[in-house]
N, C-alpha and C. Protein backbone atom coordinates (compact mmCIF):
# COMPACT_ATOMS: atom_id res chain seq x y z
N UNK A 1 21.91 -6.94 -41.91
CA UNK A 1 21.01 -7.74 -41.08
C UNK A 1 20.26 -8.72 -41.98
N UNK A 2 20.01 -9.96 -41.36
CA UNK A 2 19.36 -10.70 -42.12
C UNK A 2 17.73 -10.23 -42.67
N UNK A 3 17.21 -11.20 -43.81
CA UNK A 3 15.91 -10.60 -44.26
C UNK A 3 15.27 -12.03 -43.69
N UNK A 4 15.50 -12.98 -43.25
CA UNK A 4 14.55 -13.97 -43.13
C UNK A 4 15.21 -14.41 -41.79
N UNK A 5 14.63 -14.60 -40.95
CA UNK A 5 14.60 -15.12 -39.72
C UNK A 5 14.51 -16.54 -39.11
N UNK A 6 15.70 -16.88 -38.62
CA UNK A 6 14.72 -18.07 -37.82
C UNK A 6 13.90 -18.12 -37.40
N UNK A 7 13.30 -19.29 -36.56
CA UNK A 7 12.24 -18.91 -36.03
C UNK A 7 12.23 -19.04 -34.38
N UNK A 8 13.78 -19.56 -34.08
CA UNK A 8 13.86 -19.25 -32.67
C UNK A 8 15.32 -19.08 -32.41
N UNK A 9 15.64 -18.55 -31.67
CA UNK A 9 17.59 -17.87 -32.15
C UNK A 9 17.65 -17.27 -30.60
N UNK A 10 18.92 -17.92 -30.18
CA UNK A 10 19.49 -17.45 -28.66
C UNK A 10 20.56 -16.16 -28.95
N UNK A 11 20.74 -15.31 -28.23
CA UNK A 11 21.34 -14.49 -28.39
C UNK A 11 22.16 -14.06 -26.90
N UNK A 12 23.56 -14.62 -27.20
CA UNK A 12 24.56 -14.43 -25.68
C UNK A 12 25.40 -13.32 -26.13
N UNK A 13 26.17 -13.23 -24.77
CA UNK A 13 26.84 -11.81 -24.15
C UNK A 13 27.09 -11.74 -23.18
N UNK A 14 28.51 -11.42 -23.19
CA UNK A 14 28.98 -9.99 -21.94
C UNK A 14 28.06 -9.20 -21.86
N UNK A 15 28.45 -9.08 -20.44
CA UNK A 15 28.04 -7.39 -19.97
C UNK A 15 28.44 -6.19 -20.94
N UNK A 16 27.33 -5.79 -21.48
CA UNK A 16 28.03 -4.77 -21.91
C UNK A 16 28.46 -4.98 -23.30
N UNK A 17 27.85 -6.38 -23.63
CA UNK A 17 28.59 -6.75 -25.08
C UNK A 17 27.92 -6.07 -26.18
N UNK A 18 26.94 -5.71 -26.04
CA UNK A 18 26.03 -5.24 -27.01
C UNK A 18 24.92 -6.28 -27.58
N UNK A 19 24.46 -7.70 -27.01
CA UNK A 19 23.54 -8.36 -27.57
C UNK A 19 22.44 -7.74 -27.44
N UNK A 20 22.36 -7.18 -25.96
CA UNK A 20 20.85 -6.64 -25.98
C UNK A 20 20.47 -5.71 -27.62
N UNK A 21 21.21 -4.54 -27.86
CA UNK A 21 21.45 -3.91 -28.82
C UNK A 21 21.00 -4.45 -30.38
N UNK A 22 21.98 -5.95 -30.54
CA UNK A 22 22.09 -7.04 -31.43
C UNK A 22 20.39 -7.47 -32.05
N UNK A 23 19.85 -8.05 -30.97
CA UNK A 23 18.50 -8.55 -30.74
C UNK A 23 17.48 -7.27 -30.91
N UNK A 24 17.52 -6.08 -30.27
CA UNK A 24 16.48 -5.40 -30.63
C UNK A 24 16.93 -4.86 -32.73
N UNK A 25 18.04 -4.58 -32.92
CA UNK A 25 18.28 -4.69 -34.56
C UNK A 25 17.42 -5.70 -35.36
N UNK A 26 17.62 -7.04 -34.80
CA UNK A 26 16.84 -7.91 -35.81
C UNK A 26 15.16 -7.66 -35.66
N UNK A 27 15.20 -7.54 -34.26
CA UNK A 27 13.18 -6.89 -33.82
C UNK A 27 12.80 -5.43 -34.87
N UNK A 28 13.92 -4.49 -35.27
CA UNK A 28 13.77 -3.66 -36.04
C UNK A 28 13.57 -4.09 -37.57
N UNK A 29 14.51 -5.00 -37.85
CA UNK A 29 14.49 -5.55 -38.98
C UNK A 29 13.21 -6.37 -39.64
N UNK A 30 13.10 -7.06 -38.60
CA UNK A 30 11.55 -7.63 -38.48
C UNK A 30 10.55 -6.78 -38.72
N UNK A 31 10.35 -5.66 -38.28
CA UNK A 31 9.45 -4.99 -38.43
C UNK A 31 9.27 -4.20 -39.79
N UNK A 32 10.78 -3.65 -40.45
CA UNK A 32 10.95 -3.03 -41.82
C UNK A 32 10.37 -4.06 -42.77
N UNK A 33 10.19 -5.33 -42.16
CA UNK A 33 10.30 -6.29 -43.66
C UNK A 33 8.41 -6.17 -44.11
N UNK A 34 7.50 -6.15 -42.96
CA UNK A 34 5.97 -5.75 -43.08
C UNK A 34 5.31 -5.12 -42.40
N UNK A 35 4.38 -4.22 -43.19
CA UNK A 35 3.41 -3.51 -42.02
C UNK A 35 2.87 -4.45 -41.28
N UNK A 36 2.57 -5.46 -41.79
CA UNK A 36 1.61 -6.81 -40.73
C UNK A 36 2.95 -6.98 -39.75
N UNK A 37 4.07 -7.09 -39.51
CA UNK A 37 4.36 -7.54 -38.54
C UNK A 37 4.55 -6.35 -36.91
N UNK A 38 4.81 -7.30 -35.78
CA UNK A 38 4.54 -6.48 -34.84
C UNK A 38 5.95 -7.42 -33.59
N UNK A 39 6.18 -6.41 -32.76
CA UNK A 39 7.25 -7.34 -31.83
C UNK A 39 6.93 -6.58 -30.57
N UNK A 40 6.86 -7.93 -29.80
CA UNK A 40 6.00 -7.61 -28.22
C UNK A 40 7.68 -8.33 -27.90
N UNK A 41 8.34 -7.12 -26.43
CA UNK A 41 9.39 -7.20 -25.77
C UNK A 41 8.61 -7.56 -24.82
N UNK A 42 9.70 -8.50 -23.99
CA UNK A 42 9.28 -9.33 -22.97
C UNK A 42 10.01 -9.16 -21.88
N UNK A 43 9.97 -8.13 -20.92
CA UNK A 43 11.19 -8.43 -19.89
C UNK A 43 10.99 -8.63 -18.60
N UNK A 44 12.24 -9.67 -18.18
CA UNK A 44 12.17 -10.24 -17.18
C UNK A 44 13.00 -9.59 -15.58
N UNK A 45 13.64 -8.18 -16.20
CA UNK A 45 13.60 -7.69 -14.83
C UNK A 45 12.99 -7.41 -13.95
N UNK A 46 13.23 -7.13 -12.95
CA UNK A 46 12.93 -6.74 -11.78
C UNK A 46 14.05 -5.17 -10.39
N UNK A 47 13.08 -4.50 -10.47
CA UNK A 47 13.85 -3.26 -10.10
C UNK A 47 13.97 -3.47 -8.07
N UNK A 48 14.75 -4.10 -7.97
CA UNK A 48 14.98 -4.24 -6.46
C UNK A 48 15.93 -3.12 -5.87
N UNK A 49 16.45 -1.99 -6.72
CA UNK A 49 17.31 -1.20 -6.26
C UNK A 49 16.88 0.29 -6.83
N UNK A 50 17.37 1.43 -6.60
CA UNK A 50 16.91 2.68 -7.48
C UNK A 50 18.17 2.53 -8.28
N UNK A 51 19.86 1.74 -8.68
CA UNK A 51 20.03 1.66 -9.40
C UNK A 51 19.21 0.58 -10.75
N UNK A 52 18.99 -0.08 -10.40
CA UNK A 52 18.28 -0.90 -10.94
C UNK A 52 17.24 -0.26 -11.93
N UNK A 53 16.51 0.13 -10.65
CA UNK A 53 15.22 1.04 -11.65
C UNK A 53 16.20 1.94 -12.75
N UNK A 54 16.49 2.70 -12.38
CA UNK A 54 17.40 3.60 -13.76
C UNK A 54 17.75 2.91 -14.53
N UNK A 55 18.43 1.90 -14.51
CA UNK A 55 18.75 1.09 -15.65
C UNK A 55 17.28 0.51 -16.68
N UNK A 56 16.63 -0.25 -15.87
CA UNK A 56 15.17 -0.23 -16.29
C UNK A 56 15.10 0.93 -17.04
N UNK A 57 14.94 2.12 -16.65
CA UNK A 57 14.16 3.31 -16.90
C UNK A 57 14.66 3.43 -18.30
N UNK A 58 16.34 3.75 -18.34
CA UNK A 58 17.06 4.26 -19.28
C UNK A 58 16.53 2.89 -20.43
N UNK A 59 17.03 1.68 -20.50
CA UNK A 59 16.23 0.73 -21.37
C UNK A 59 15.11 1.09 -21.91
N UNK A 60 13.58 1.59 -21.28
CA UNK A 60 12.71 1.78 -21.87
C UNK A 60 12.65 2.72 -22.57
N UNK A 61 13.36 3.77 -21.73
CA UNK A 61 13.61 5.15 -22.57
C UNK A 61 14.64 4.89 -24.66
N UNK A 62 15.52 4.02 -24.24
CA UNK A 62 16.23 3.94 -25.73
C UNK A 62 15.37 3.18 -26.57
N UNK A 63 14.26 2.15 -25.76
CA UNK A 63 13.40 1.12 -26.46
C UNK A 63 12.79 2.26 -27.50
N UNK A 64 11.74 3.14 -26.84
CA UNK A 64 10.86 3.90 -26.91
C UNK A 64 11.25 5.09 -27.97
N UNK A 65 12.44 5.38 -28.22
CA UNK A 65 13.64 6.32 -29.22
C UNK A 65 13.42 5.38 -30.47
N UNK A 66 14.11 4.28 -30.26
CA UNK A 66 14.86 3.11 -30.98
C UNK A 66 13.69 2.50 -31.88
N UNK A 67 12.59 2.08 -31.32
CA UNK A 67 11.37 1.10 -31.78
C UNK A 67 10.34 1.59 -31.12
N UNK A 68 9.76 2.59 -31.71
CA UNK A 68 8.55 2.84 -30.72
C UNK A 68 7.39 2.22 -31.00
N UNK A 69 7.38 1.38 -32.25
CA UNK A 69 6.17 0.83 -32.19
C UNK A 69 6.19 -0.85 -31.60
N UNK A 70 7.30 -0.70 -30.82
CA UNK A 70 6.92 -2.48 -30.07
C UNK A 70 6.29 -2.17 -28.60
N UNK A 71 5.61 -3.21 -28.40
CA UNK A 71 4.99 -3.38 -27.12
C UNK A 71 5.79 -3.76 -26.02
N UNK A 72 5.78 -3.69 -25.05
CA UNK A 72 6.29 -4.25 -23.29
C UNK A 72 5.59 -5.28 -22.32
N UNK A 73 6.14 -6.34 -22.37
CA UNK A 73 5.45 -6.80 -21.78
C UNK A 73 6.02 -7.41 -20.38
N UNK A 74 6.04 -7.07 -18.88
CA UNK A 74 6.75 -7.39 -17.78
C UNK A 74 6.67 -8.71 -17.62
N UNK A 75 7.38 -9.12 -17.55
CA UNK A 75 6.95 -10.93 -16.89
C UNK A 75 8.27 -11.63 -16.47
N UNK A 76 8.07 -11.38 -15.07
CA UNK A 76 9.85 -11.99 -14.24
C UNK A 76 10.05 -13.27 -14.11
N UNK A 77 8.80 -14.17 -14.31
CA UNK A 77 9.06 -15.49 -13.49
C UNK A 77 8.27 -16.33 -14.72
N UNK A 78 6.54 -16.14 -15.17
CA UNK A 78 6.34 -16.95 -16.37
C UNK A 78 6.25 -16.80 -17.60
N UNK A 79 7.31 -16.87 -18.05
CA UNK A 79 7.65 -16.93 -19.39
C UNK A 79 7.28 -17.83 -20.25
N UNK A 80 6.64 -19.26 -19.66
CA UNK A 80 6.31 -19.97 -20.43
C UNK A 80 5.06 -19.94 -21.03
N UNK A 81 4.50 -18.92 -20.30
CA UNK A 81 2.70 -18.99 -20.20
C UNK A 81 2.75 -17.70 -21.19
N UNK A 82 3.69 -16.15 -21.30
CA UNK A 82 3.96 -15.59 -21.86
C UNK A 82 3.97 -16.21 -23.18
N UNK A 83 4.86 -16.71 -23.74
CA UNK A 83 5.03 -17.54 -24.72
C UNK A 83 3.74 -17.87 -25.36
N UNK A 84 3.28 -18.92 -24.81
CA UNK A 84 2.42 -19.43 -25.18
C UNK A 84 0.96 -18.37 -25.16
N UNK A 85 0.75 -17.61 -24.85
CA UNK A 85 -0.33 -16.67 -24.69
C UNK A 85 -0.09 -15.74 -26.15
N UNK A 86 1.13 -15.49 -26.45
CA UNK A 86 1.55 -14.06 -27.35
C UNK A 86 2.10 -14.58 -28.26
N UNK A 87 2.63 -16.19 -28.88
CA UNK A 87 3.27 -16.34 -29.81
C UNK A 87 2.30 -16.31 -31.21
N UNK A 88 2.73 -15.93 -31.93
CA UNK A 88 1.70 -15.63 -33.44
C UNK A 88 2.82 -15.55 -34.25
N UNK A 89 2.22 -16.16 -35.96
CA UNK A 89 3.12 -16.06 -37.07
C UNK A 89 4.05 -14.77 -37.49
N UNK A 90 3.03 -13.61 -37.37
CA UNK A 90 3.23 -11.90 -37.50
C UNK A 90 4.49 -11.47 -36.19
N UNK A 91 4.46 -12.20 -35.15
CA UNK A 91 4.66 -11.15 -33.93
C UNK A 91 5.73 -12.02 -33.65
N UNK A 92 7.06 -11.00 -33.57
CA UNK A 92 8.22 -11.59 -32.79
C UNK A 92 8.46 -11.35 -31.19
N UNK A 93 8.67 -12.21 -30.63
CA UNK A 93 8.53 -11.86 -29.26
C UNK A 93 10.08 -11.88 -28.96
N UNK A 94 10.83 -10.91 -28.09
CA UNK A 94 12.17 -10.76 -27.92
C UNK A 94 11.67 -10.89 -26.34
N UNK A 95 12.82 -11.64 -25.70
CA UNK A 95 12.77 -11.88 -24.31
C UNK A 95 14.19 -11.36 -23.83
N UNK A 96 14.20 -10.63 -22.66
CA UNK A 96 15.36 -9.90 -22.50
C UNK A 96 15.48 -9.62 -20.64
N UNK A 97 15.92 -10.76 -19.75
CA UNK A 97 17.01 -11.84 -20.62
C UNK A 97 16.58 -12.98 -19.61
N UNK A 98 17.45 -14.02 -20.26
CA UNK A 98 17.13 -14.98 -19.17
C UNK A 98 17.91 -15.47 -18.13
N UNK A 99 18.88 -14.65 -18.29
CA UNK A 99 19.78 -14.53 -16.68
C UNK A 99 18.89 -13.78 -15.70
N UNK A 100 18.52 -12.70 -15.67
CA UNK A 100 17.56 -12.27 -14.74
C UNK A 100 16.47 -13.22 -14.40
N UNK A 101 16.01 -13.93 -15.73
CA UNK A 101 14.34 -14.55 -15.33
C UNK A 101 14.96 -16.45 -14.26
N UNK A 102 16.40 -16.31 -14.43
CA UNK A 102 17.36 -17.41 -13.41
C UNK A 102 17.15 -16.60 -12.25
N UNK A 103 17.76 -15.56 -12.00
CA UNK A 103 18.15 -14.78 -10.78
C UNK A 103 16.78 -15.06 -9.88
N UNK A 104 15.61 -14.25 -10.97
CA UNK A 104 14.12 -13.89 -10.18
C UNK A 104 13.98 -15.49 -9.49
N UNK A 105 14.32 -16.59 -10.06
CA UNK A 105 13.61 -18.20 -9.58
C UNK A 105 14.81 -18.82 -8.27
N UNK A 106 16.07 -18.25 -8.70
CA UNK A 106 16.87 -18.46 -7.53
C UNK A 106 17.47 -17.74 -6.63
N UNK A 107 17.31 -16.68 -6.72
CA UNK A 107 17.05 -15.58 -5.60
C UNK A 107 15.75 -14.55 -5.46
N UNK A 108 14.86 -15.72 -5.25
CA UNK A 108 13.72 -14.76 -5.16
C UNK A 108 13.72 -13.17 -4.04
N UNK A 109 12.63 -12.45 -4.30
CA UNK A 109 13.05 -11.35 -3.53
C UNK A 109 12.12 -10.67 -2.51
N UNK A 110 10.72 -11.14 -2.97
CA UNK A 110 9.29 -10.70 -2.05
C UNK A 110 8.82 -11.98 -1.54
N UNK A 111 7.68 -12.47 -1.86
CA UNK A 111 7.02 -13.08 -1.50
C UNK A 111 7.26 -14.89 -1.26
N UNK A 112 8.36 -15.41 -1.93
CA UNK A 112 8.97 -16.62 -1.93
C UNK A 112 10.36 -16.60 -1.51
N UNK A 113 10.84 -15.21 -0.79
CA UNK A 113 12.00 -15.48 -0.12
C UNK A 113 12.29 -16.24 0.67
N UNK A 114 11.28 -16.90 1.33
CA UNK A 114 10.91 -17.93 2.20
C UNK A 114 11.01 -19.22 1.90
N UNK A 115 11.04 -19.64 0.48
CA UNK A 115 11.56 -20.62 0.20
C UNK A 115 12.87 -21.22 0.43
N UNK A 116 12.70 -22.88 0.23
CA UNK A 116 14.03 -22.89 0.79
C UNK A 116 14.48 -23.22 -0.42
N UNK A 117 15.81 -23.30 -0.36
CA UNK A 117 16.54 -24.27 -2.10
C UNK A 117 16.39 -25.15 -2.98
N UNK A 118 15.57 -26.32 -2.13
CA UNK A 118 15.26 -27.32 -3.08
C UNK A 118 13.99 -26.75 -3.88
N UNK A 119 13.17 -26.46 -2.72
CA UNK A 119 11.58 -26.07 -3.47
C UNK A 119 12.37 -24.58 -4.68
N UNK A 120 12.97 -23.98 -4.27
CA UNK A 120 13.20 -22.78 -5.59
C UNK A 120 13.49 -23.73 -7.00
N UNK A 121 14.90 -24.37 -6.65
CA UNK A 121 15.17 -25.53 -7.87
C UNK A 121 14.13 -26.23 -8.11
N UNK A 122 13.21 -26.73 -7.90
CA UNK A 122 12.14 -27.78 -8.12
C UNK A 122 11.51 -26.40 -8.95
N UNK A 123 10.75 -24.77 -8.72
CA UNK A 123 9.97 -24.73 -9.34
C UNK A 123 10.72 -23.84 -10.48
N UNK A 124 11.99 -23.72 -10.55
CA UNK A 124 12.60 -23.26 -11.78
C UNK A 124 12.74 -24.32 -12.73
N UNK A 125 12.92 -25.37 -12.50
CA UNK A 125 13.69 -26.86 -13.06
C UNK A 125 12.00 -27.02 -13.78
N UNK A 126 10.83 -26.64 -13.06
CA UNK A 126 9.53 -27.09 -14.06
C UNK A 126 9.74 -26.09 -14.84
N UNK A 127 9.73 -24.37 -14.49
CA UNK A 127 9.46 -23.51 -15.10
C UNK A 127 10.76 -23.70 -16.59
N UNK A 128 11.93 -24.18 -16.09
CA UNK A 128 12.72 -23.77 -17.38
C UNK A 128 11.96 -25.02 -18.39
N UNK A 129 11.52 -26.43 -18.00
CA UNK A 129 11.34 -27.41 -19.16
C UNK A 129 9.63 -27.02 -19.41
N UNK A 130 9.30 -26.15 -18.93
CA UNK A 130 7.73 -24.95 -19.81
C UNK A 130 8.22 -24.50 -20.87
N UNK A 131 9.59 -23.37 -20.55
CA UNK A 131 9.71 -22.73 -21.34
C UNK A 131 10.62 -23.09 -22.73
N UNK A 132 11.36 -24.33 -22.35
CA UNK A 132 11.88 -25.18 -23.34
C UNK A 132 10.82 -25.84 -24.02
N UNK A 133 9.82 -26.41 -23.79
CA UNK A 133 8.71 -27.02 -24.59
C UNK A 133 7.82 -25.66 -25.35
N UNK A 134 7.73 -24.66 -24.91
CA UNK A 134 7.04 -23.03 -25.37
C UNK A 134 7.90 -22.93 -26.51
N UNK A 135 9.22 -23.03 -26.40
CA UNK A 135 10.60 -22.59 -27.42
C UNK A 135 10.08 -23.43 -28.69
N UNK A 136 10.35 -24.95 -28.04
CA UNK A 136 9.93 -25.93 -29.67
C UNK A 136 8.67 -25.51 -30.22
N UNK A 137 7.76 -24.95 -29.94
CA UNK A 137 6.40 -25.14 -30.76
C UNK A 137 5.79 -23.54 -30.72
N UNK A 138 6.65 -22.39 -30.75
CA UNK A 138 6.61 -20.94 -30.97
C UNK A 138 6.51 -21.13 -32.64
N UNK A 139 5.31 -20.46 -32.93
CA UNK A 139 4.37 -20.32 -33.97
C UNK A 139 4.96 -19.42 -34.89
N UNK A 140 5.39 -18.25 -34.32
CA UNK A 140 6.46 -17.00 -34.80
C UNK A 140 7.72 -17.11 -34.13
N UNK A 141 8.45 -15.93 -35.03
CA UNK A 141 10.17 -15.60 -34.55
C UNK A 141 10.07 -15.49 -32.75
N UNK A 142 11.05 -16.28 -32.49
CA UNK A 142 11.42 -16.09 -31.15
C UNK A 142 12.52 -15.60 -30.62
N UNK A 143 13.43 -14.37 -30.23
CA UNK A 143 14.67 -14.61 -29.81
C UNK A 143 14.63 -14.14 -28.41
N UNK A 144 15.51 -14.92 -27.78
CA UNK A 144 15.52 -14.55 -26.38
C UNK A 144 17.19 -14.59 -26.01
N UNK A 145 17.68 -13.41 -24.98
CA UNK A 145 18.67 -12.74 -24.63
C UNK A 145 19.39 -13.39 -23.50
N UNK A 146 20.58 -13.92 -23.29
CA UNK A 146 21.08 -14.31 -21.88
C UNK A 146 22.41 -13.85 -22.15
N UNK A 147 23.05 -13.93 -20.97
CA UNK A 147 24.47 -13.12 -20.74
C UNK A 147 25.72 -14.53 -20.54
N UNK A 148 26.36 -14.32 -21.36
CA UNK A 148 27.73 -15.31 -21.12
C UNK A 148 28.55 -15.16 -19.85
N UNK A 149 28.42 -15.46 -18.66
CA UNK A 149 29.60 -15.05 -18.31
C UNK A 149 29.84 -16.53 -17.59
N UNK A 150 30.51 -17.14 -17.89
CA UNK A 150 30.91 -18.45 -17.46
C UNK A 150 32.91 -18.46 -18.03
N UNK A 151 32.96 -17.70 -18.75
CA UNK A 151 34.45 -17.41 -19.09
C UNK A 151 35.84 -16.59 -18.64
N UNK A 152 35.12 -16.64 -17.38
CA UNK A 152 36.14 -15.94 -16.40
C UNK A 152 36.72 -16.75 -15.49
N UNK A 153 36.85 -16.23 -14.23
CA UNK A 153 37.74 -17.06 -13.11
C UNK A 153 36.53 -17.47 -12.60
N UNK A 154 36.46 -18.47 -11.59
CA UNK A 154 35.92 -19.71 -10.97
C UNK A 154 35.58 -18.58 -9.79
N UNK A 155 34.19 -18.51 -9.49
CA UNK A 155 33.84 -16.79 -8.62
C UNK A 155 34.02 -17.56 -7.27
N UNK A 156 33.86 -16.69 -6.32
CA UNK A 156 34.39 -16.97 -4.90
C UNK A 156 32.74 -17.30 -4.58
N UNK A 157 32.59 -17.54 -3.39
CA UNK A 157 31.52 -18.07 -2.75
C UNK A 157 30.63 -19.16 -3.76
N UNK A 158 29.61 -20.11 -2.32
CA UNK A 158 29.08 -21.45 -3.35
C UNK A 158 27.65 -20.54 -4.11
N UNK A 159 27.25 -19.80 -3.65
CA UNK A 159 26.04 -19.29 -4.04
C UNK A 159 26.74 -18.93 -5.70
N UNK A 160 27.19 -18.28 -5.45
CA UNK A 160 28.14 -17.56 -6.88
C UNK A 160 28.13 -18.74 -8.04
N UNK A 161 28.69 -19.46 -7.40
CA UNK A 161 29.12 -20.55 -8.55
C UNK A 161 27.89 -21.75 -8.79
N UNK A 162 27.23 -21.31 -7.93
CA UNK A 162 26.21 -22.42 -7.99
C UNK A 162 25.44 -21.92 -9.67
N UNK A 163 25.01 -20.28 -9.13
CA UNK A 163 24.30 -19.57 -9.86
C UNK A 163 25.10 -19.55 -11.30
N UNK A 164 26.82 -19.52 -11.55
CA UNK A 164 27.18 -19.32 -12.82
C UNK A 164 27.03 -20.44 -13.34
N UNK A 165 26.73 -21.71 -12.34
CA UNK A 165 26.84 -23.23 -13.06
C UNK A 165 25.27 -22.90 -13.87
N UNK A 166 24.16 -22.76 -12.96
CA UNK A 166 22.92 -22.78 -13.39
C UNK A 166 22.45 -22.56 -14.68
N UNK A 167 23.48 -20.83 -14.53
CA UNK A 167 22.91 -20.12 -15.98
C UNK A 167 23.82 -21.06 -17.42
N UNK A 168 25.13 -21.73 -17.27
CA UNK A 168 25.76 -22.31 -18.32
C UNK A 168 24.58 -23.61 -18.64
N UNK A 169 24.17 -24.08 -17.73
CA UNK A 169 22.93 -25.18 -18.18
C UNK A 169 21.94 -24.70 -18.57
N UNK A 170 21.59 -23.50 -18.38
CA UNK A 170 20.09 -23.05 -19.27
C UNK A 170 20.93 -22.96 -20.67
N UNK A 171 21.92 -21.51 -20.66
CA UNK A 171 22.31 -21.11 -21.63
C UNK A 171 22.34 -22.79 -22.79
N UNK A 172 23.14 -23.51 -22.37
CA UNK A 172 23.02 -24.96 -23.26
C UNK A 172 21.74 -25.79 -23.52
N UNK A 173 20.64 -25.27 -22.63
CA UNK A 173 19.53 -26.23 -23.01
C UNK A 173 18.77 -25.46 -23.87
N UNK A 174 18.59 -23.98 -23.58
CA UNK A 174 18.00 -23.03 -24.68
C UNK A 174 18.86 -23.02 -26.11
N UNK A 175 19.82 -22.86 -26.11
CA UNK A 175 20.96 -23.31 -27.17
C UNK A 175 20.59 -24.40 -28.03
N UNK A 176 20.14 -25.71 -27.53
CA UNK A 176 19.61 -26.80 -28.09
C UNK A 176 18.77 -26.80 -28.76
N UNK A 177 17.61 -25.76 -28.12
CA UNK A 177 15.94 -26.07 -28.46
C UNK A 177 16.08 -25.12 -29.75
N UNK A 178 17.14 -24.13 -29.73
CA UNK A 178 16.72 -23.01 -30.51
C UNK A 178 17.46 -23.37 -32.36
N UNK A 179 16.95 -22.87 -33.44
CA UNK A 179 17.67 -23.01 -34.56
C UNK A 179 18.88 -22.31 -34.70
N UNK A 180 18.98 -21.07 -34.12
CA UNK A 180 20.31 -20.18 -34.34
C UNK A 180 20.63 -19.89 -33.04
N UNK A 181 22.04 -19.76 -32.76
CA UNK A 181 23.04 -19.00 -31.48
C UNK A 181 23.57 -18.29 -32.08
N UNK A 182 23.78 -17.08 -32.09
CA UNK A 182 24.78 -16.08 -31.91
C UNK A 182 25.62 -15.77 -30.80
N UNK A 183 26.75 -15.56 -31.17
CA UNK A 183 27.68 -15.14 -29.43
C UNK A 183 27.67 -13.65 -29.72
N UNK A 184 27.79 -12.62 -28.90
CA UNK A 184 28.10 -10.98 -29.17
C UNK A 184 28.84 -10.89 -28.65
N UNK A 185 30.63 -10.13 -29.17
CA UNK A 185 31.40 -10.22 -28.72
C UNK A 185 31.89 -8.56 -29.10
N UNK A 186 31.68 -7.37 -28.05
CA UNK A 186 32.44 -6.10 -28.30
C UNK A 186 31.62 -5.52 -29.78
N UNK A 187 30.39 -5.92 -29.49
CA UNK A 187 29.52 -5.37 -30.40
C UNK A 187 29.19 -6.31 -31.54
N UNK A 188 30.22 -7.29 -32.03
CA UNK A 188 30.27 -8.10 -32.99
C UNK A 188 29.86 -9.41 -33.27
N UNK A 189 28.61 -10.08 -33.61
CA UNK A 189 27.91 -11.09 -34.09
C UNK A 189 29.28 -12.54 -34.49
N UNK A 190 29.35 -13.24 -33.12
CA UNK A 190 29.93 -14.61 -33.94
C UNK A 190 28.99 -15.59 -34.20
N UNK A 191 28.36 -16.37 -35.04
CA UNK A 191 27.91 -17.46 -35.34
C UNK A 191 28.22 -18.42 -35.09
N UNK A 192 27.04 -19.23 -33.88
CA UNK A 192 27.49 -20.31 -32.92
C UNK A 192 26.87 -21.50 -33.79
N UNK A 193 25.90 -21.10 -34.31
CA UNK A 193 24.82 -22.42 -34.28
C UNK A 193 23.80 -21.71 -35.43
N UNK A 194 23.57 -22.63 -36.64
CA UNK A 194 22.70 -22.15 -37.51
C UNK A 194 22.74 -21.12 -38.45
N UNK A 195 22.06 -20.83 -39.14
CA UNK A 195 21.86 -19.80 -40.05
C UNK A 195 21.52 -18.33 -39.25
N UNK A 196 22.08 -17.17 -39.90
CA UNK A 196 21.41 -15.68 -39.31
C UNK A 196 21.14 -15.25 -40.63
């Protein structure tokens, strides 16, 4: 694992690829390198199912095994204000992921289900260029987690494809802002972009 860090690094994946895994390693690593440092997890799920929750559950549970001295911090929708509230030289903030924190803005699920499409796009389209301007001027290590899946077949229904188009345009605009990409492929670190 690396000893010096970028200071903001995207980290993609399959389902199942092991980035999540990938990303909390370097948050470990981060932490071996000083007692001064500290890493506040940031996640952007949301438990709309009792599978769901278990998955949640089991996550906190390996967090809590794995790294018990990082913090949790819930936040489904502002991430930019997150950011900007918690970023410090000492403290790496891992965000995990931002396919969900897409999902939460375009399929909302409580209280803005009521929205219609344009207004959802209008307040994701501000919220993602927050969190792209939060990205450039993060004070400390930043890495944040999204899922590749744009490399399959062309999915059936428009909602589907609307949503895989969405996430390939974040995935590329966070990609931009950030110094390092990694791809995770079957557990294994390819180098997209930058130094690790």
């Amino acid at each position: 694992m690396q000893t010096t860090l970028p200071r903001t690094q995207l980290i993609l994946g399959g389902q199942k690829s092991g980035k999540s895994r990938f990303a909390e390693a370097i948050a470990a690593n981060w932490l071996e390198q000083s007692e001064h440092h500290e890493v506040l997890f940031i996640a952007t799920a949301q438990a709309y199912d009792s599978e769901m929750r278990q998955r949640i559950d089991r996550h906190q549970l390996d967090r809590k095994k794995n790294l018990p001295q990082i913090k949790t911090l819930e936040e489904p929708l502002l991430l930019a204000a997150a950011l900007q509230k918690n970023t410090a030289p000492k403290r790496l903030l891992l965000i995990d992921c931002l396919t969900l924190w897409l999902s939460n803005y375009l399929t909302p699920y409580k209280n803005d289900a009521d929205l219609d499409s344009q207004k959802q796009m209008a307040r994701y389209t501000t919220a993602l260029n927050d969190l792209l301007q939060e990205v450039q001027t993060s004070v400390g290590p930043l890495v944040l987690v999204s899922n590749e899946i744009s490399q399959g077949v062309i999915p059936l229904g428009l909602e589907t494809r609307q949503f895989v188009d969405q996430l390939g345009l974040l995935n590329q605009a966070v990609a931009k802002a950030c110094e390092c990409v990694t791809l995770i492929v079957a557990g294994y670190p390819i180098n997209i972009k930058g130094e690790r």
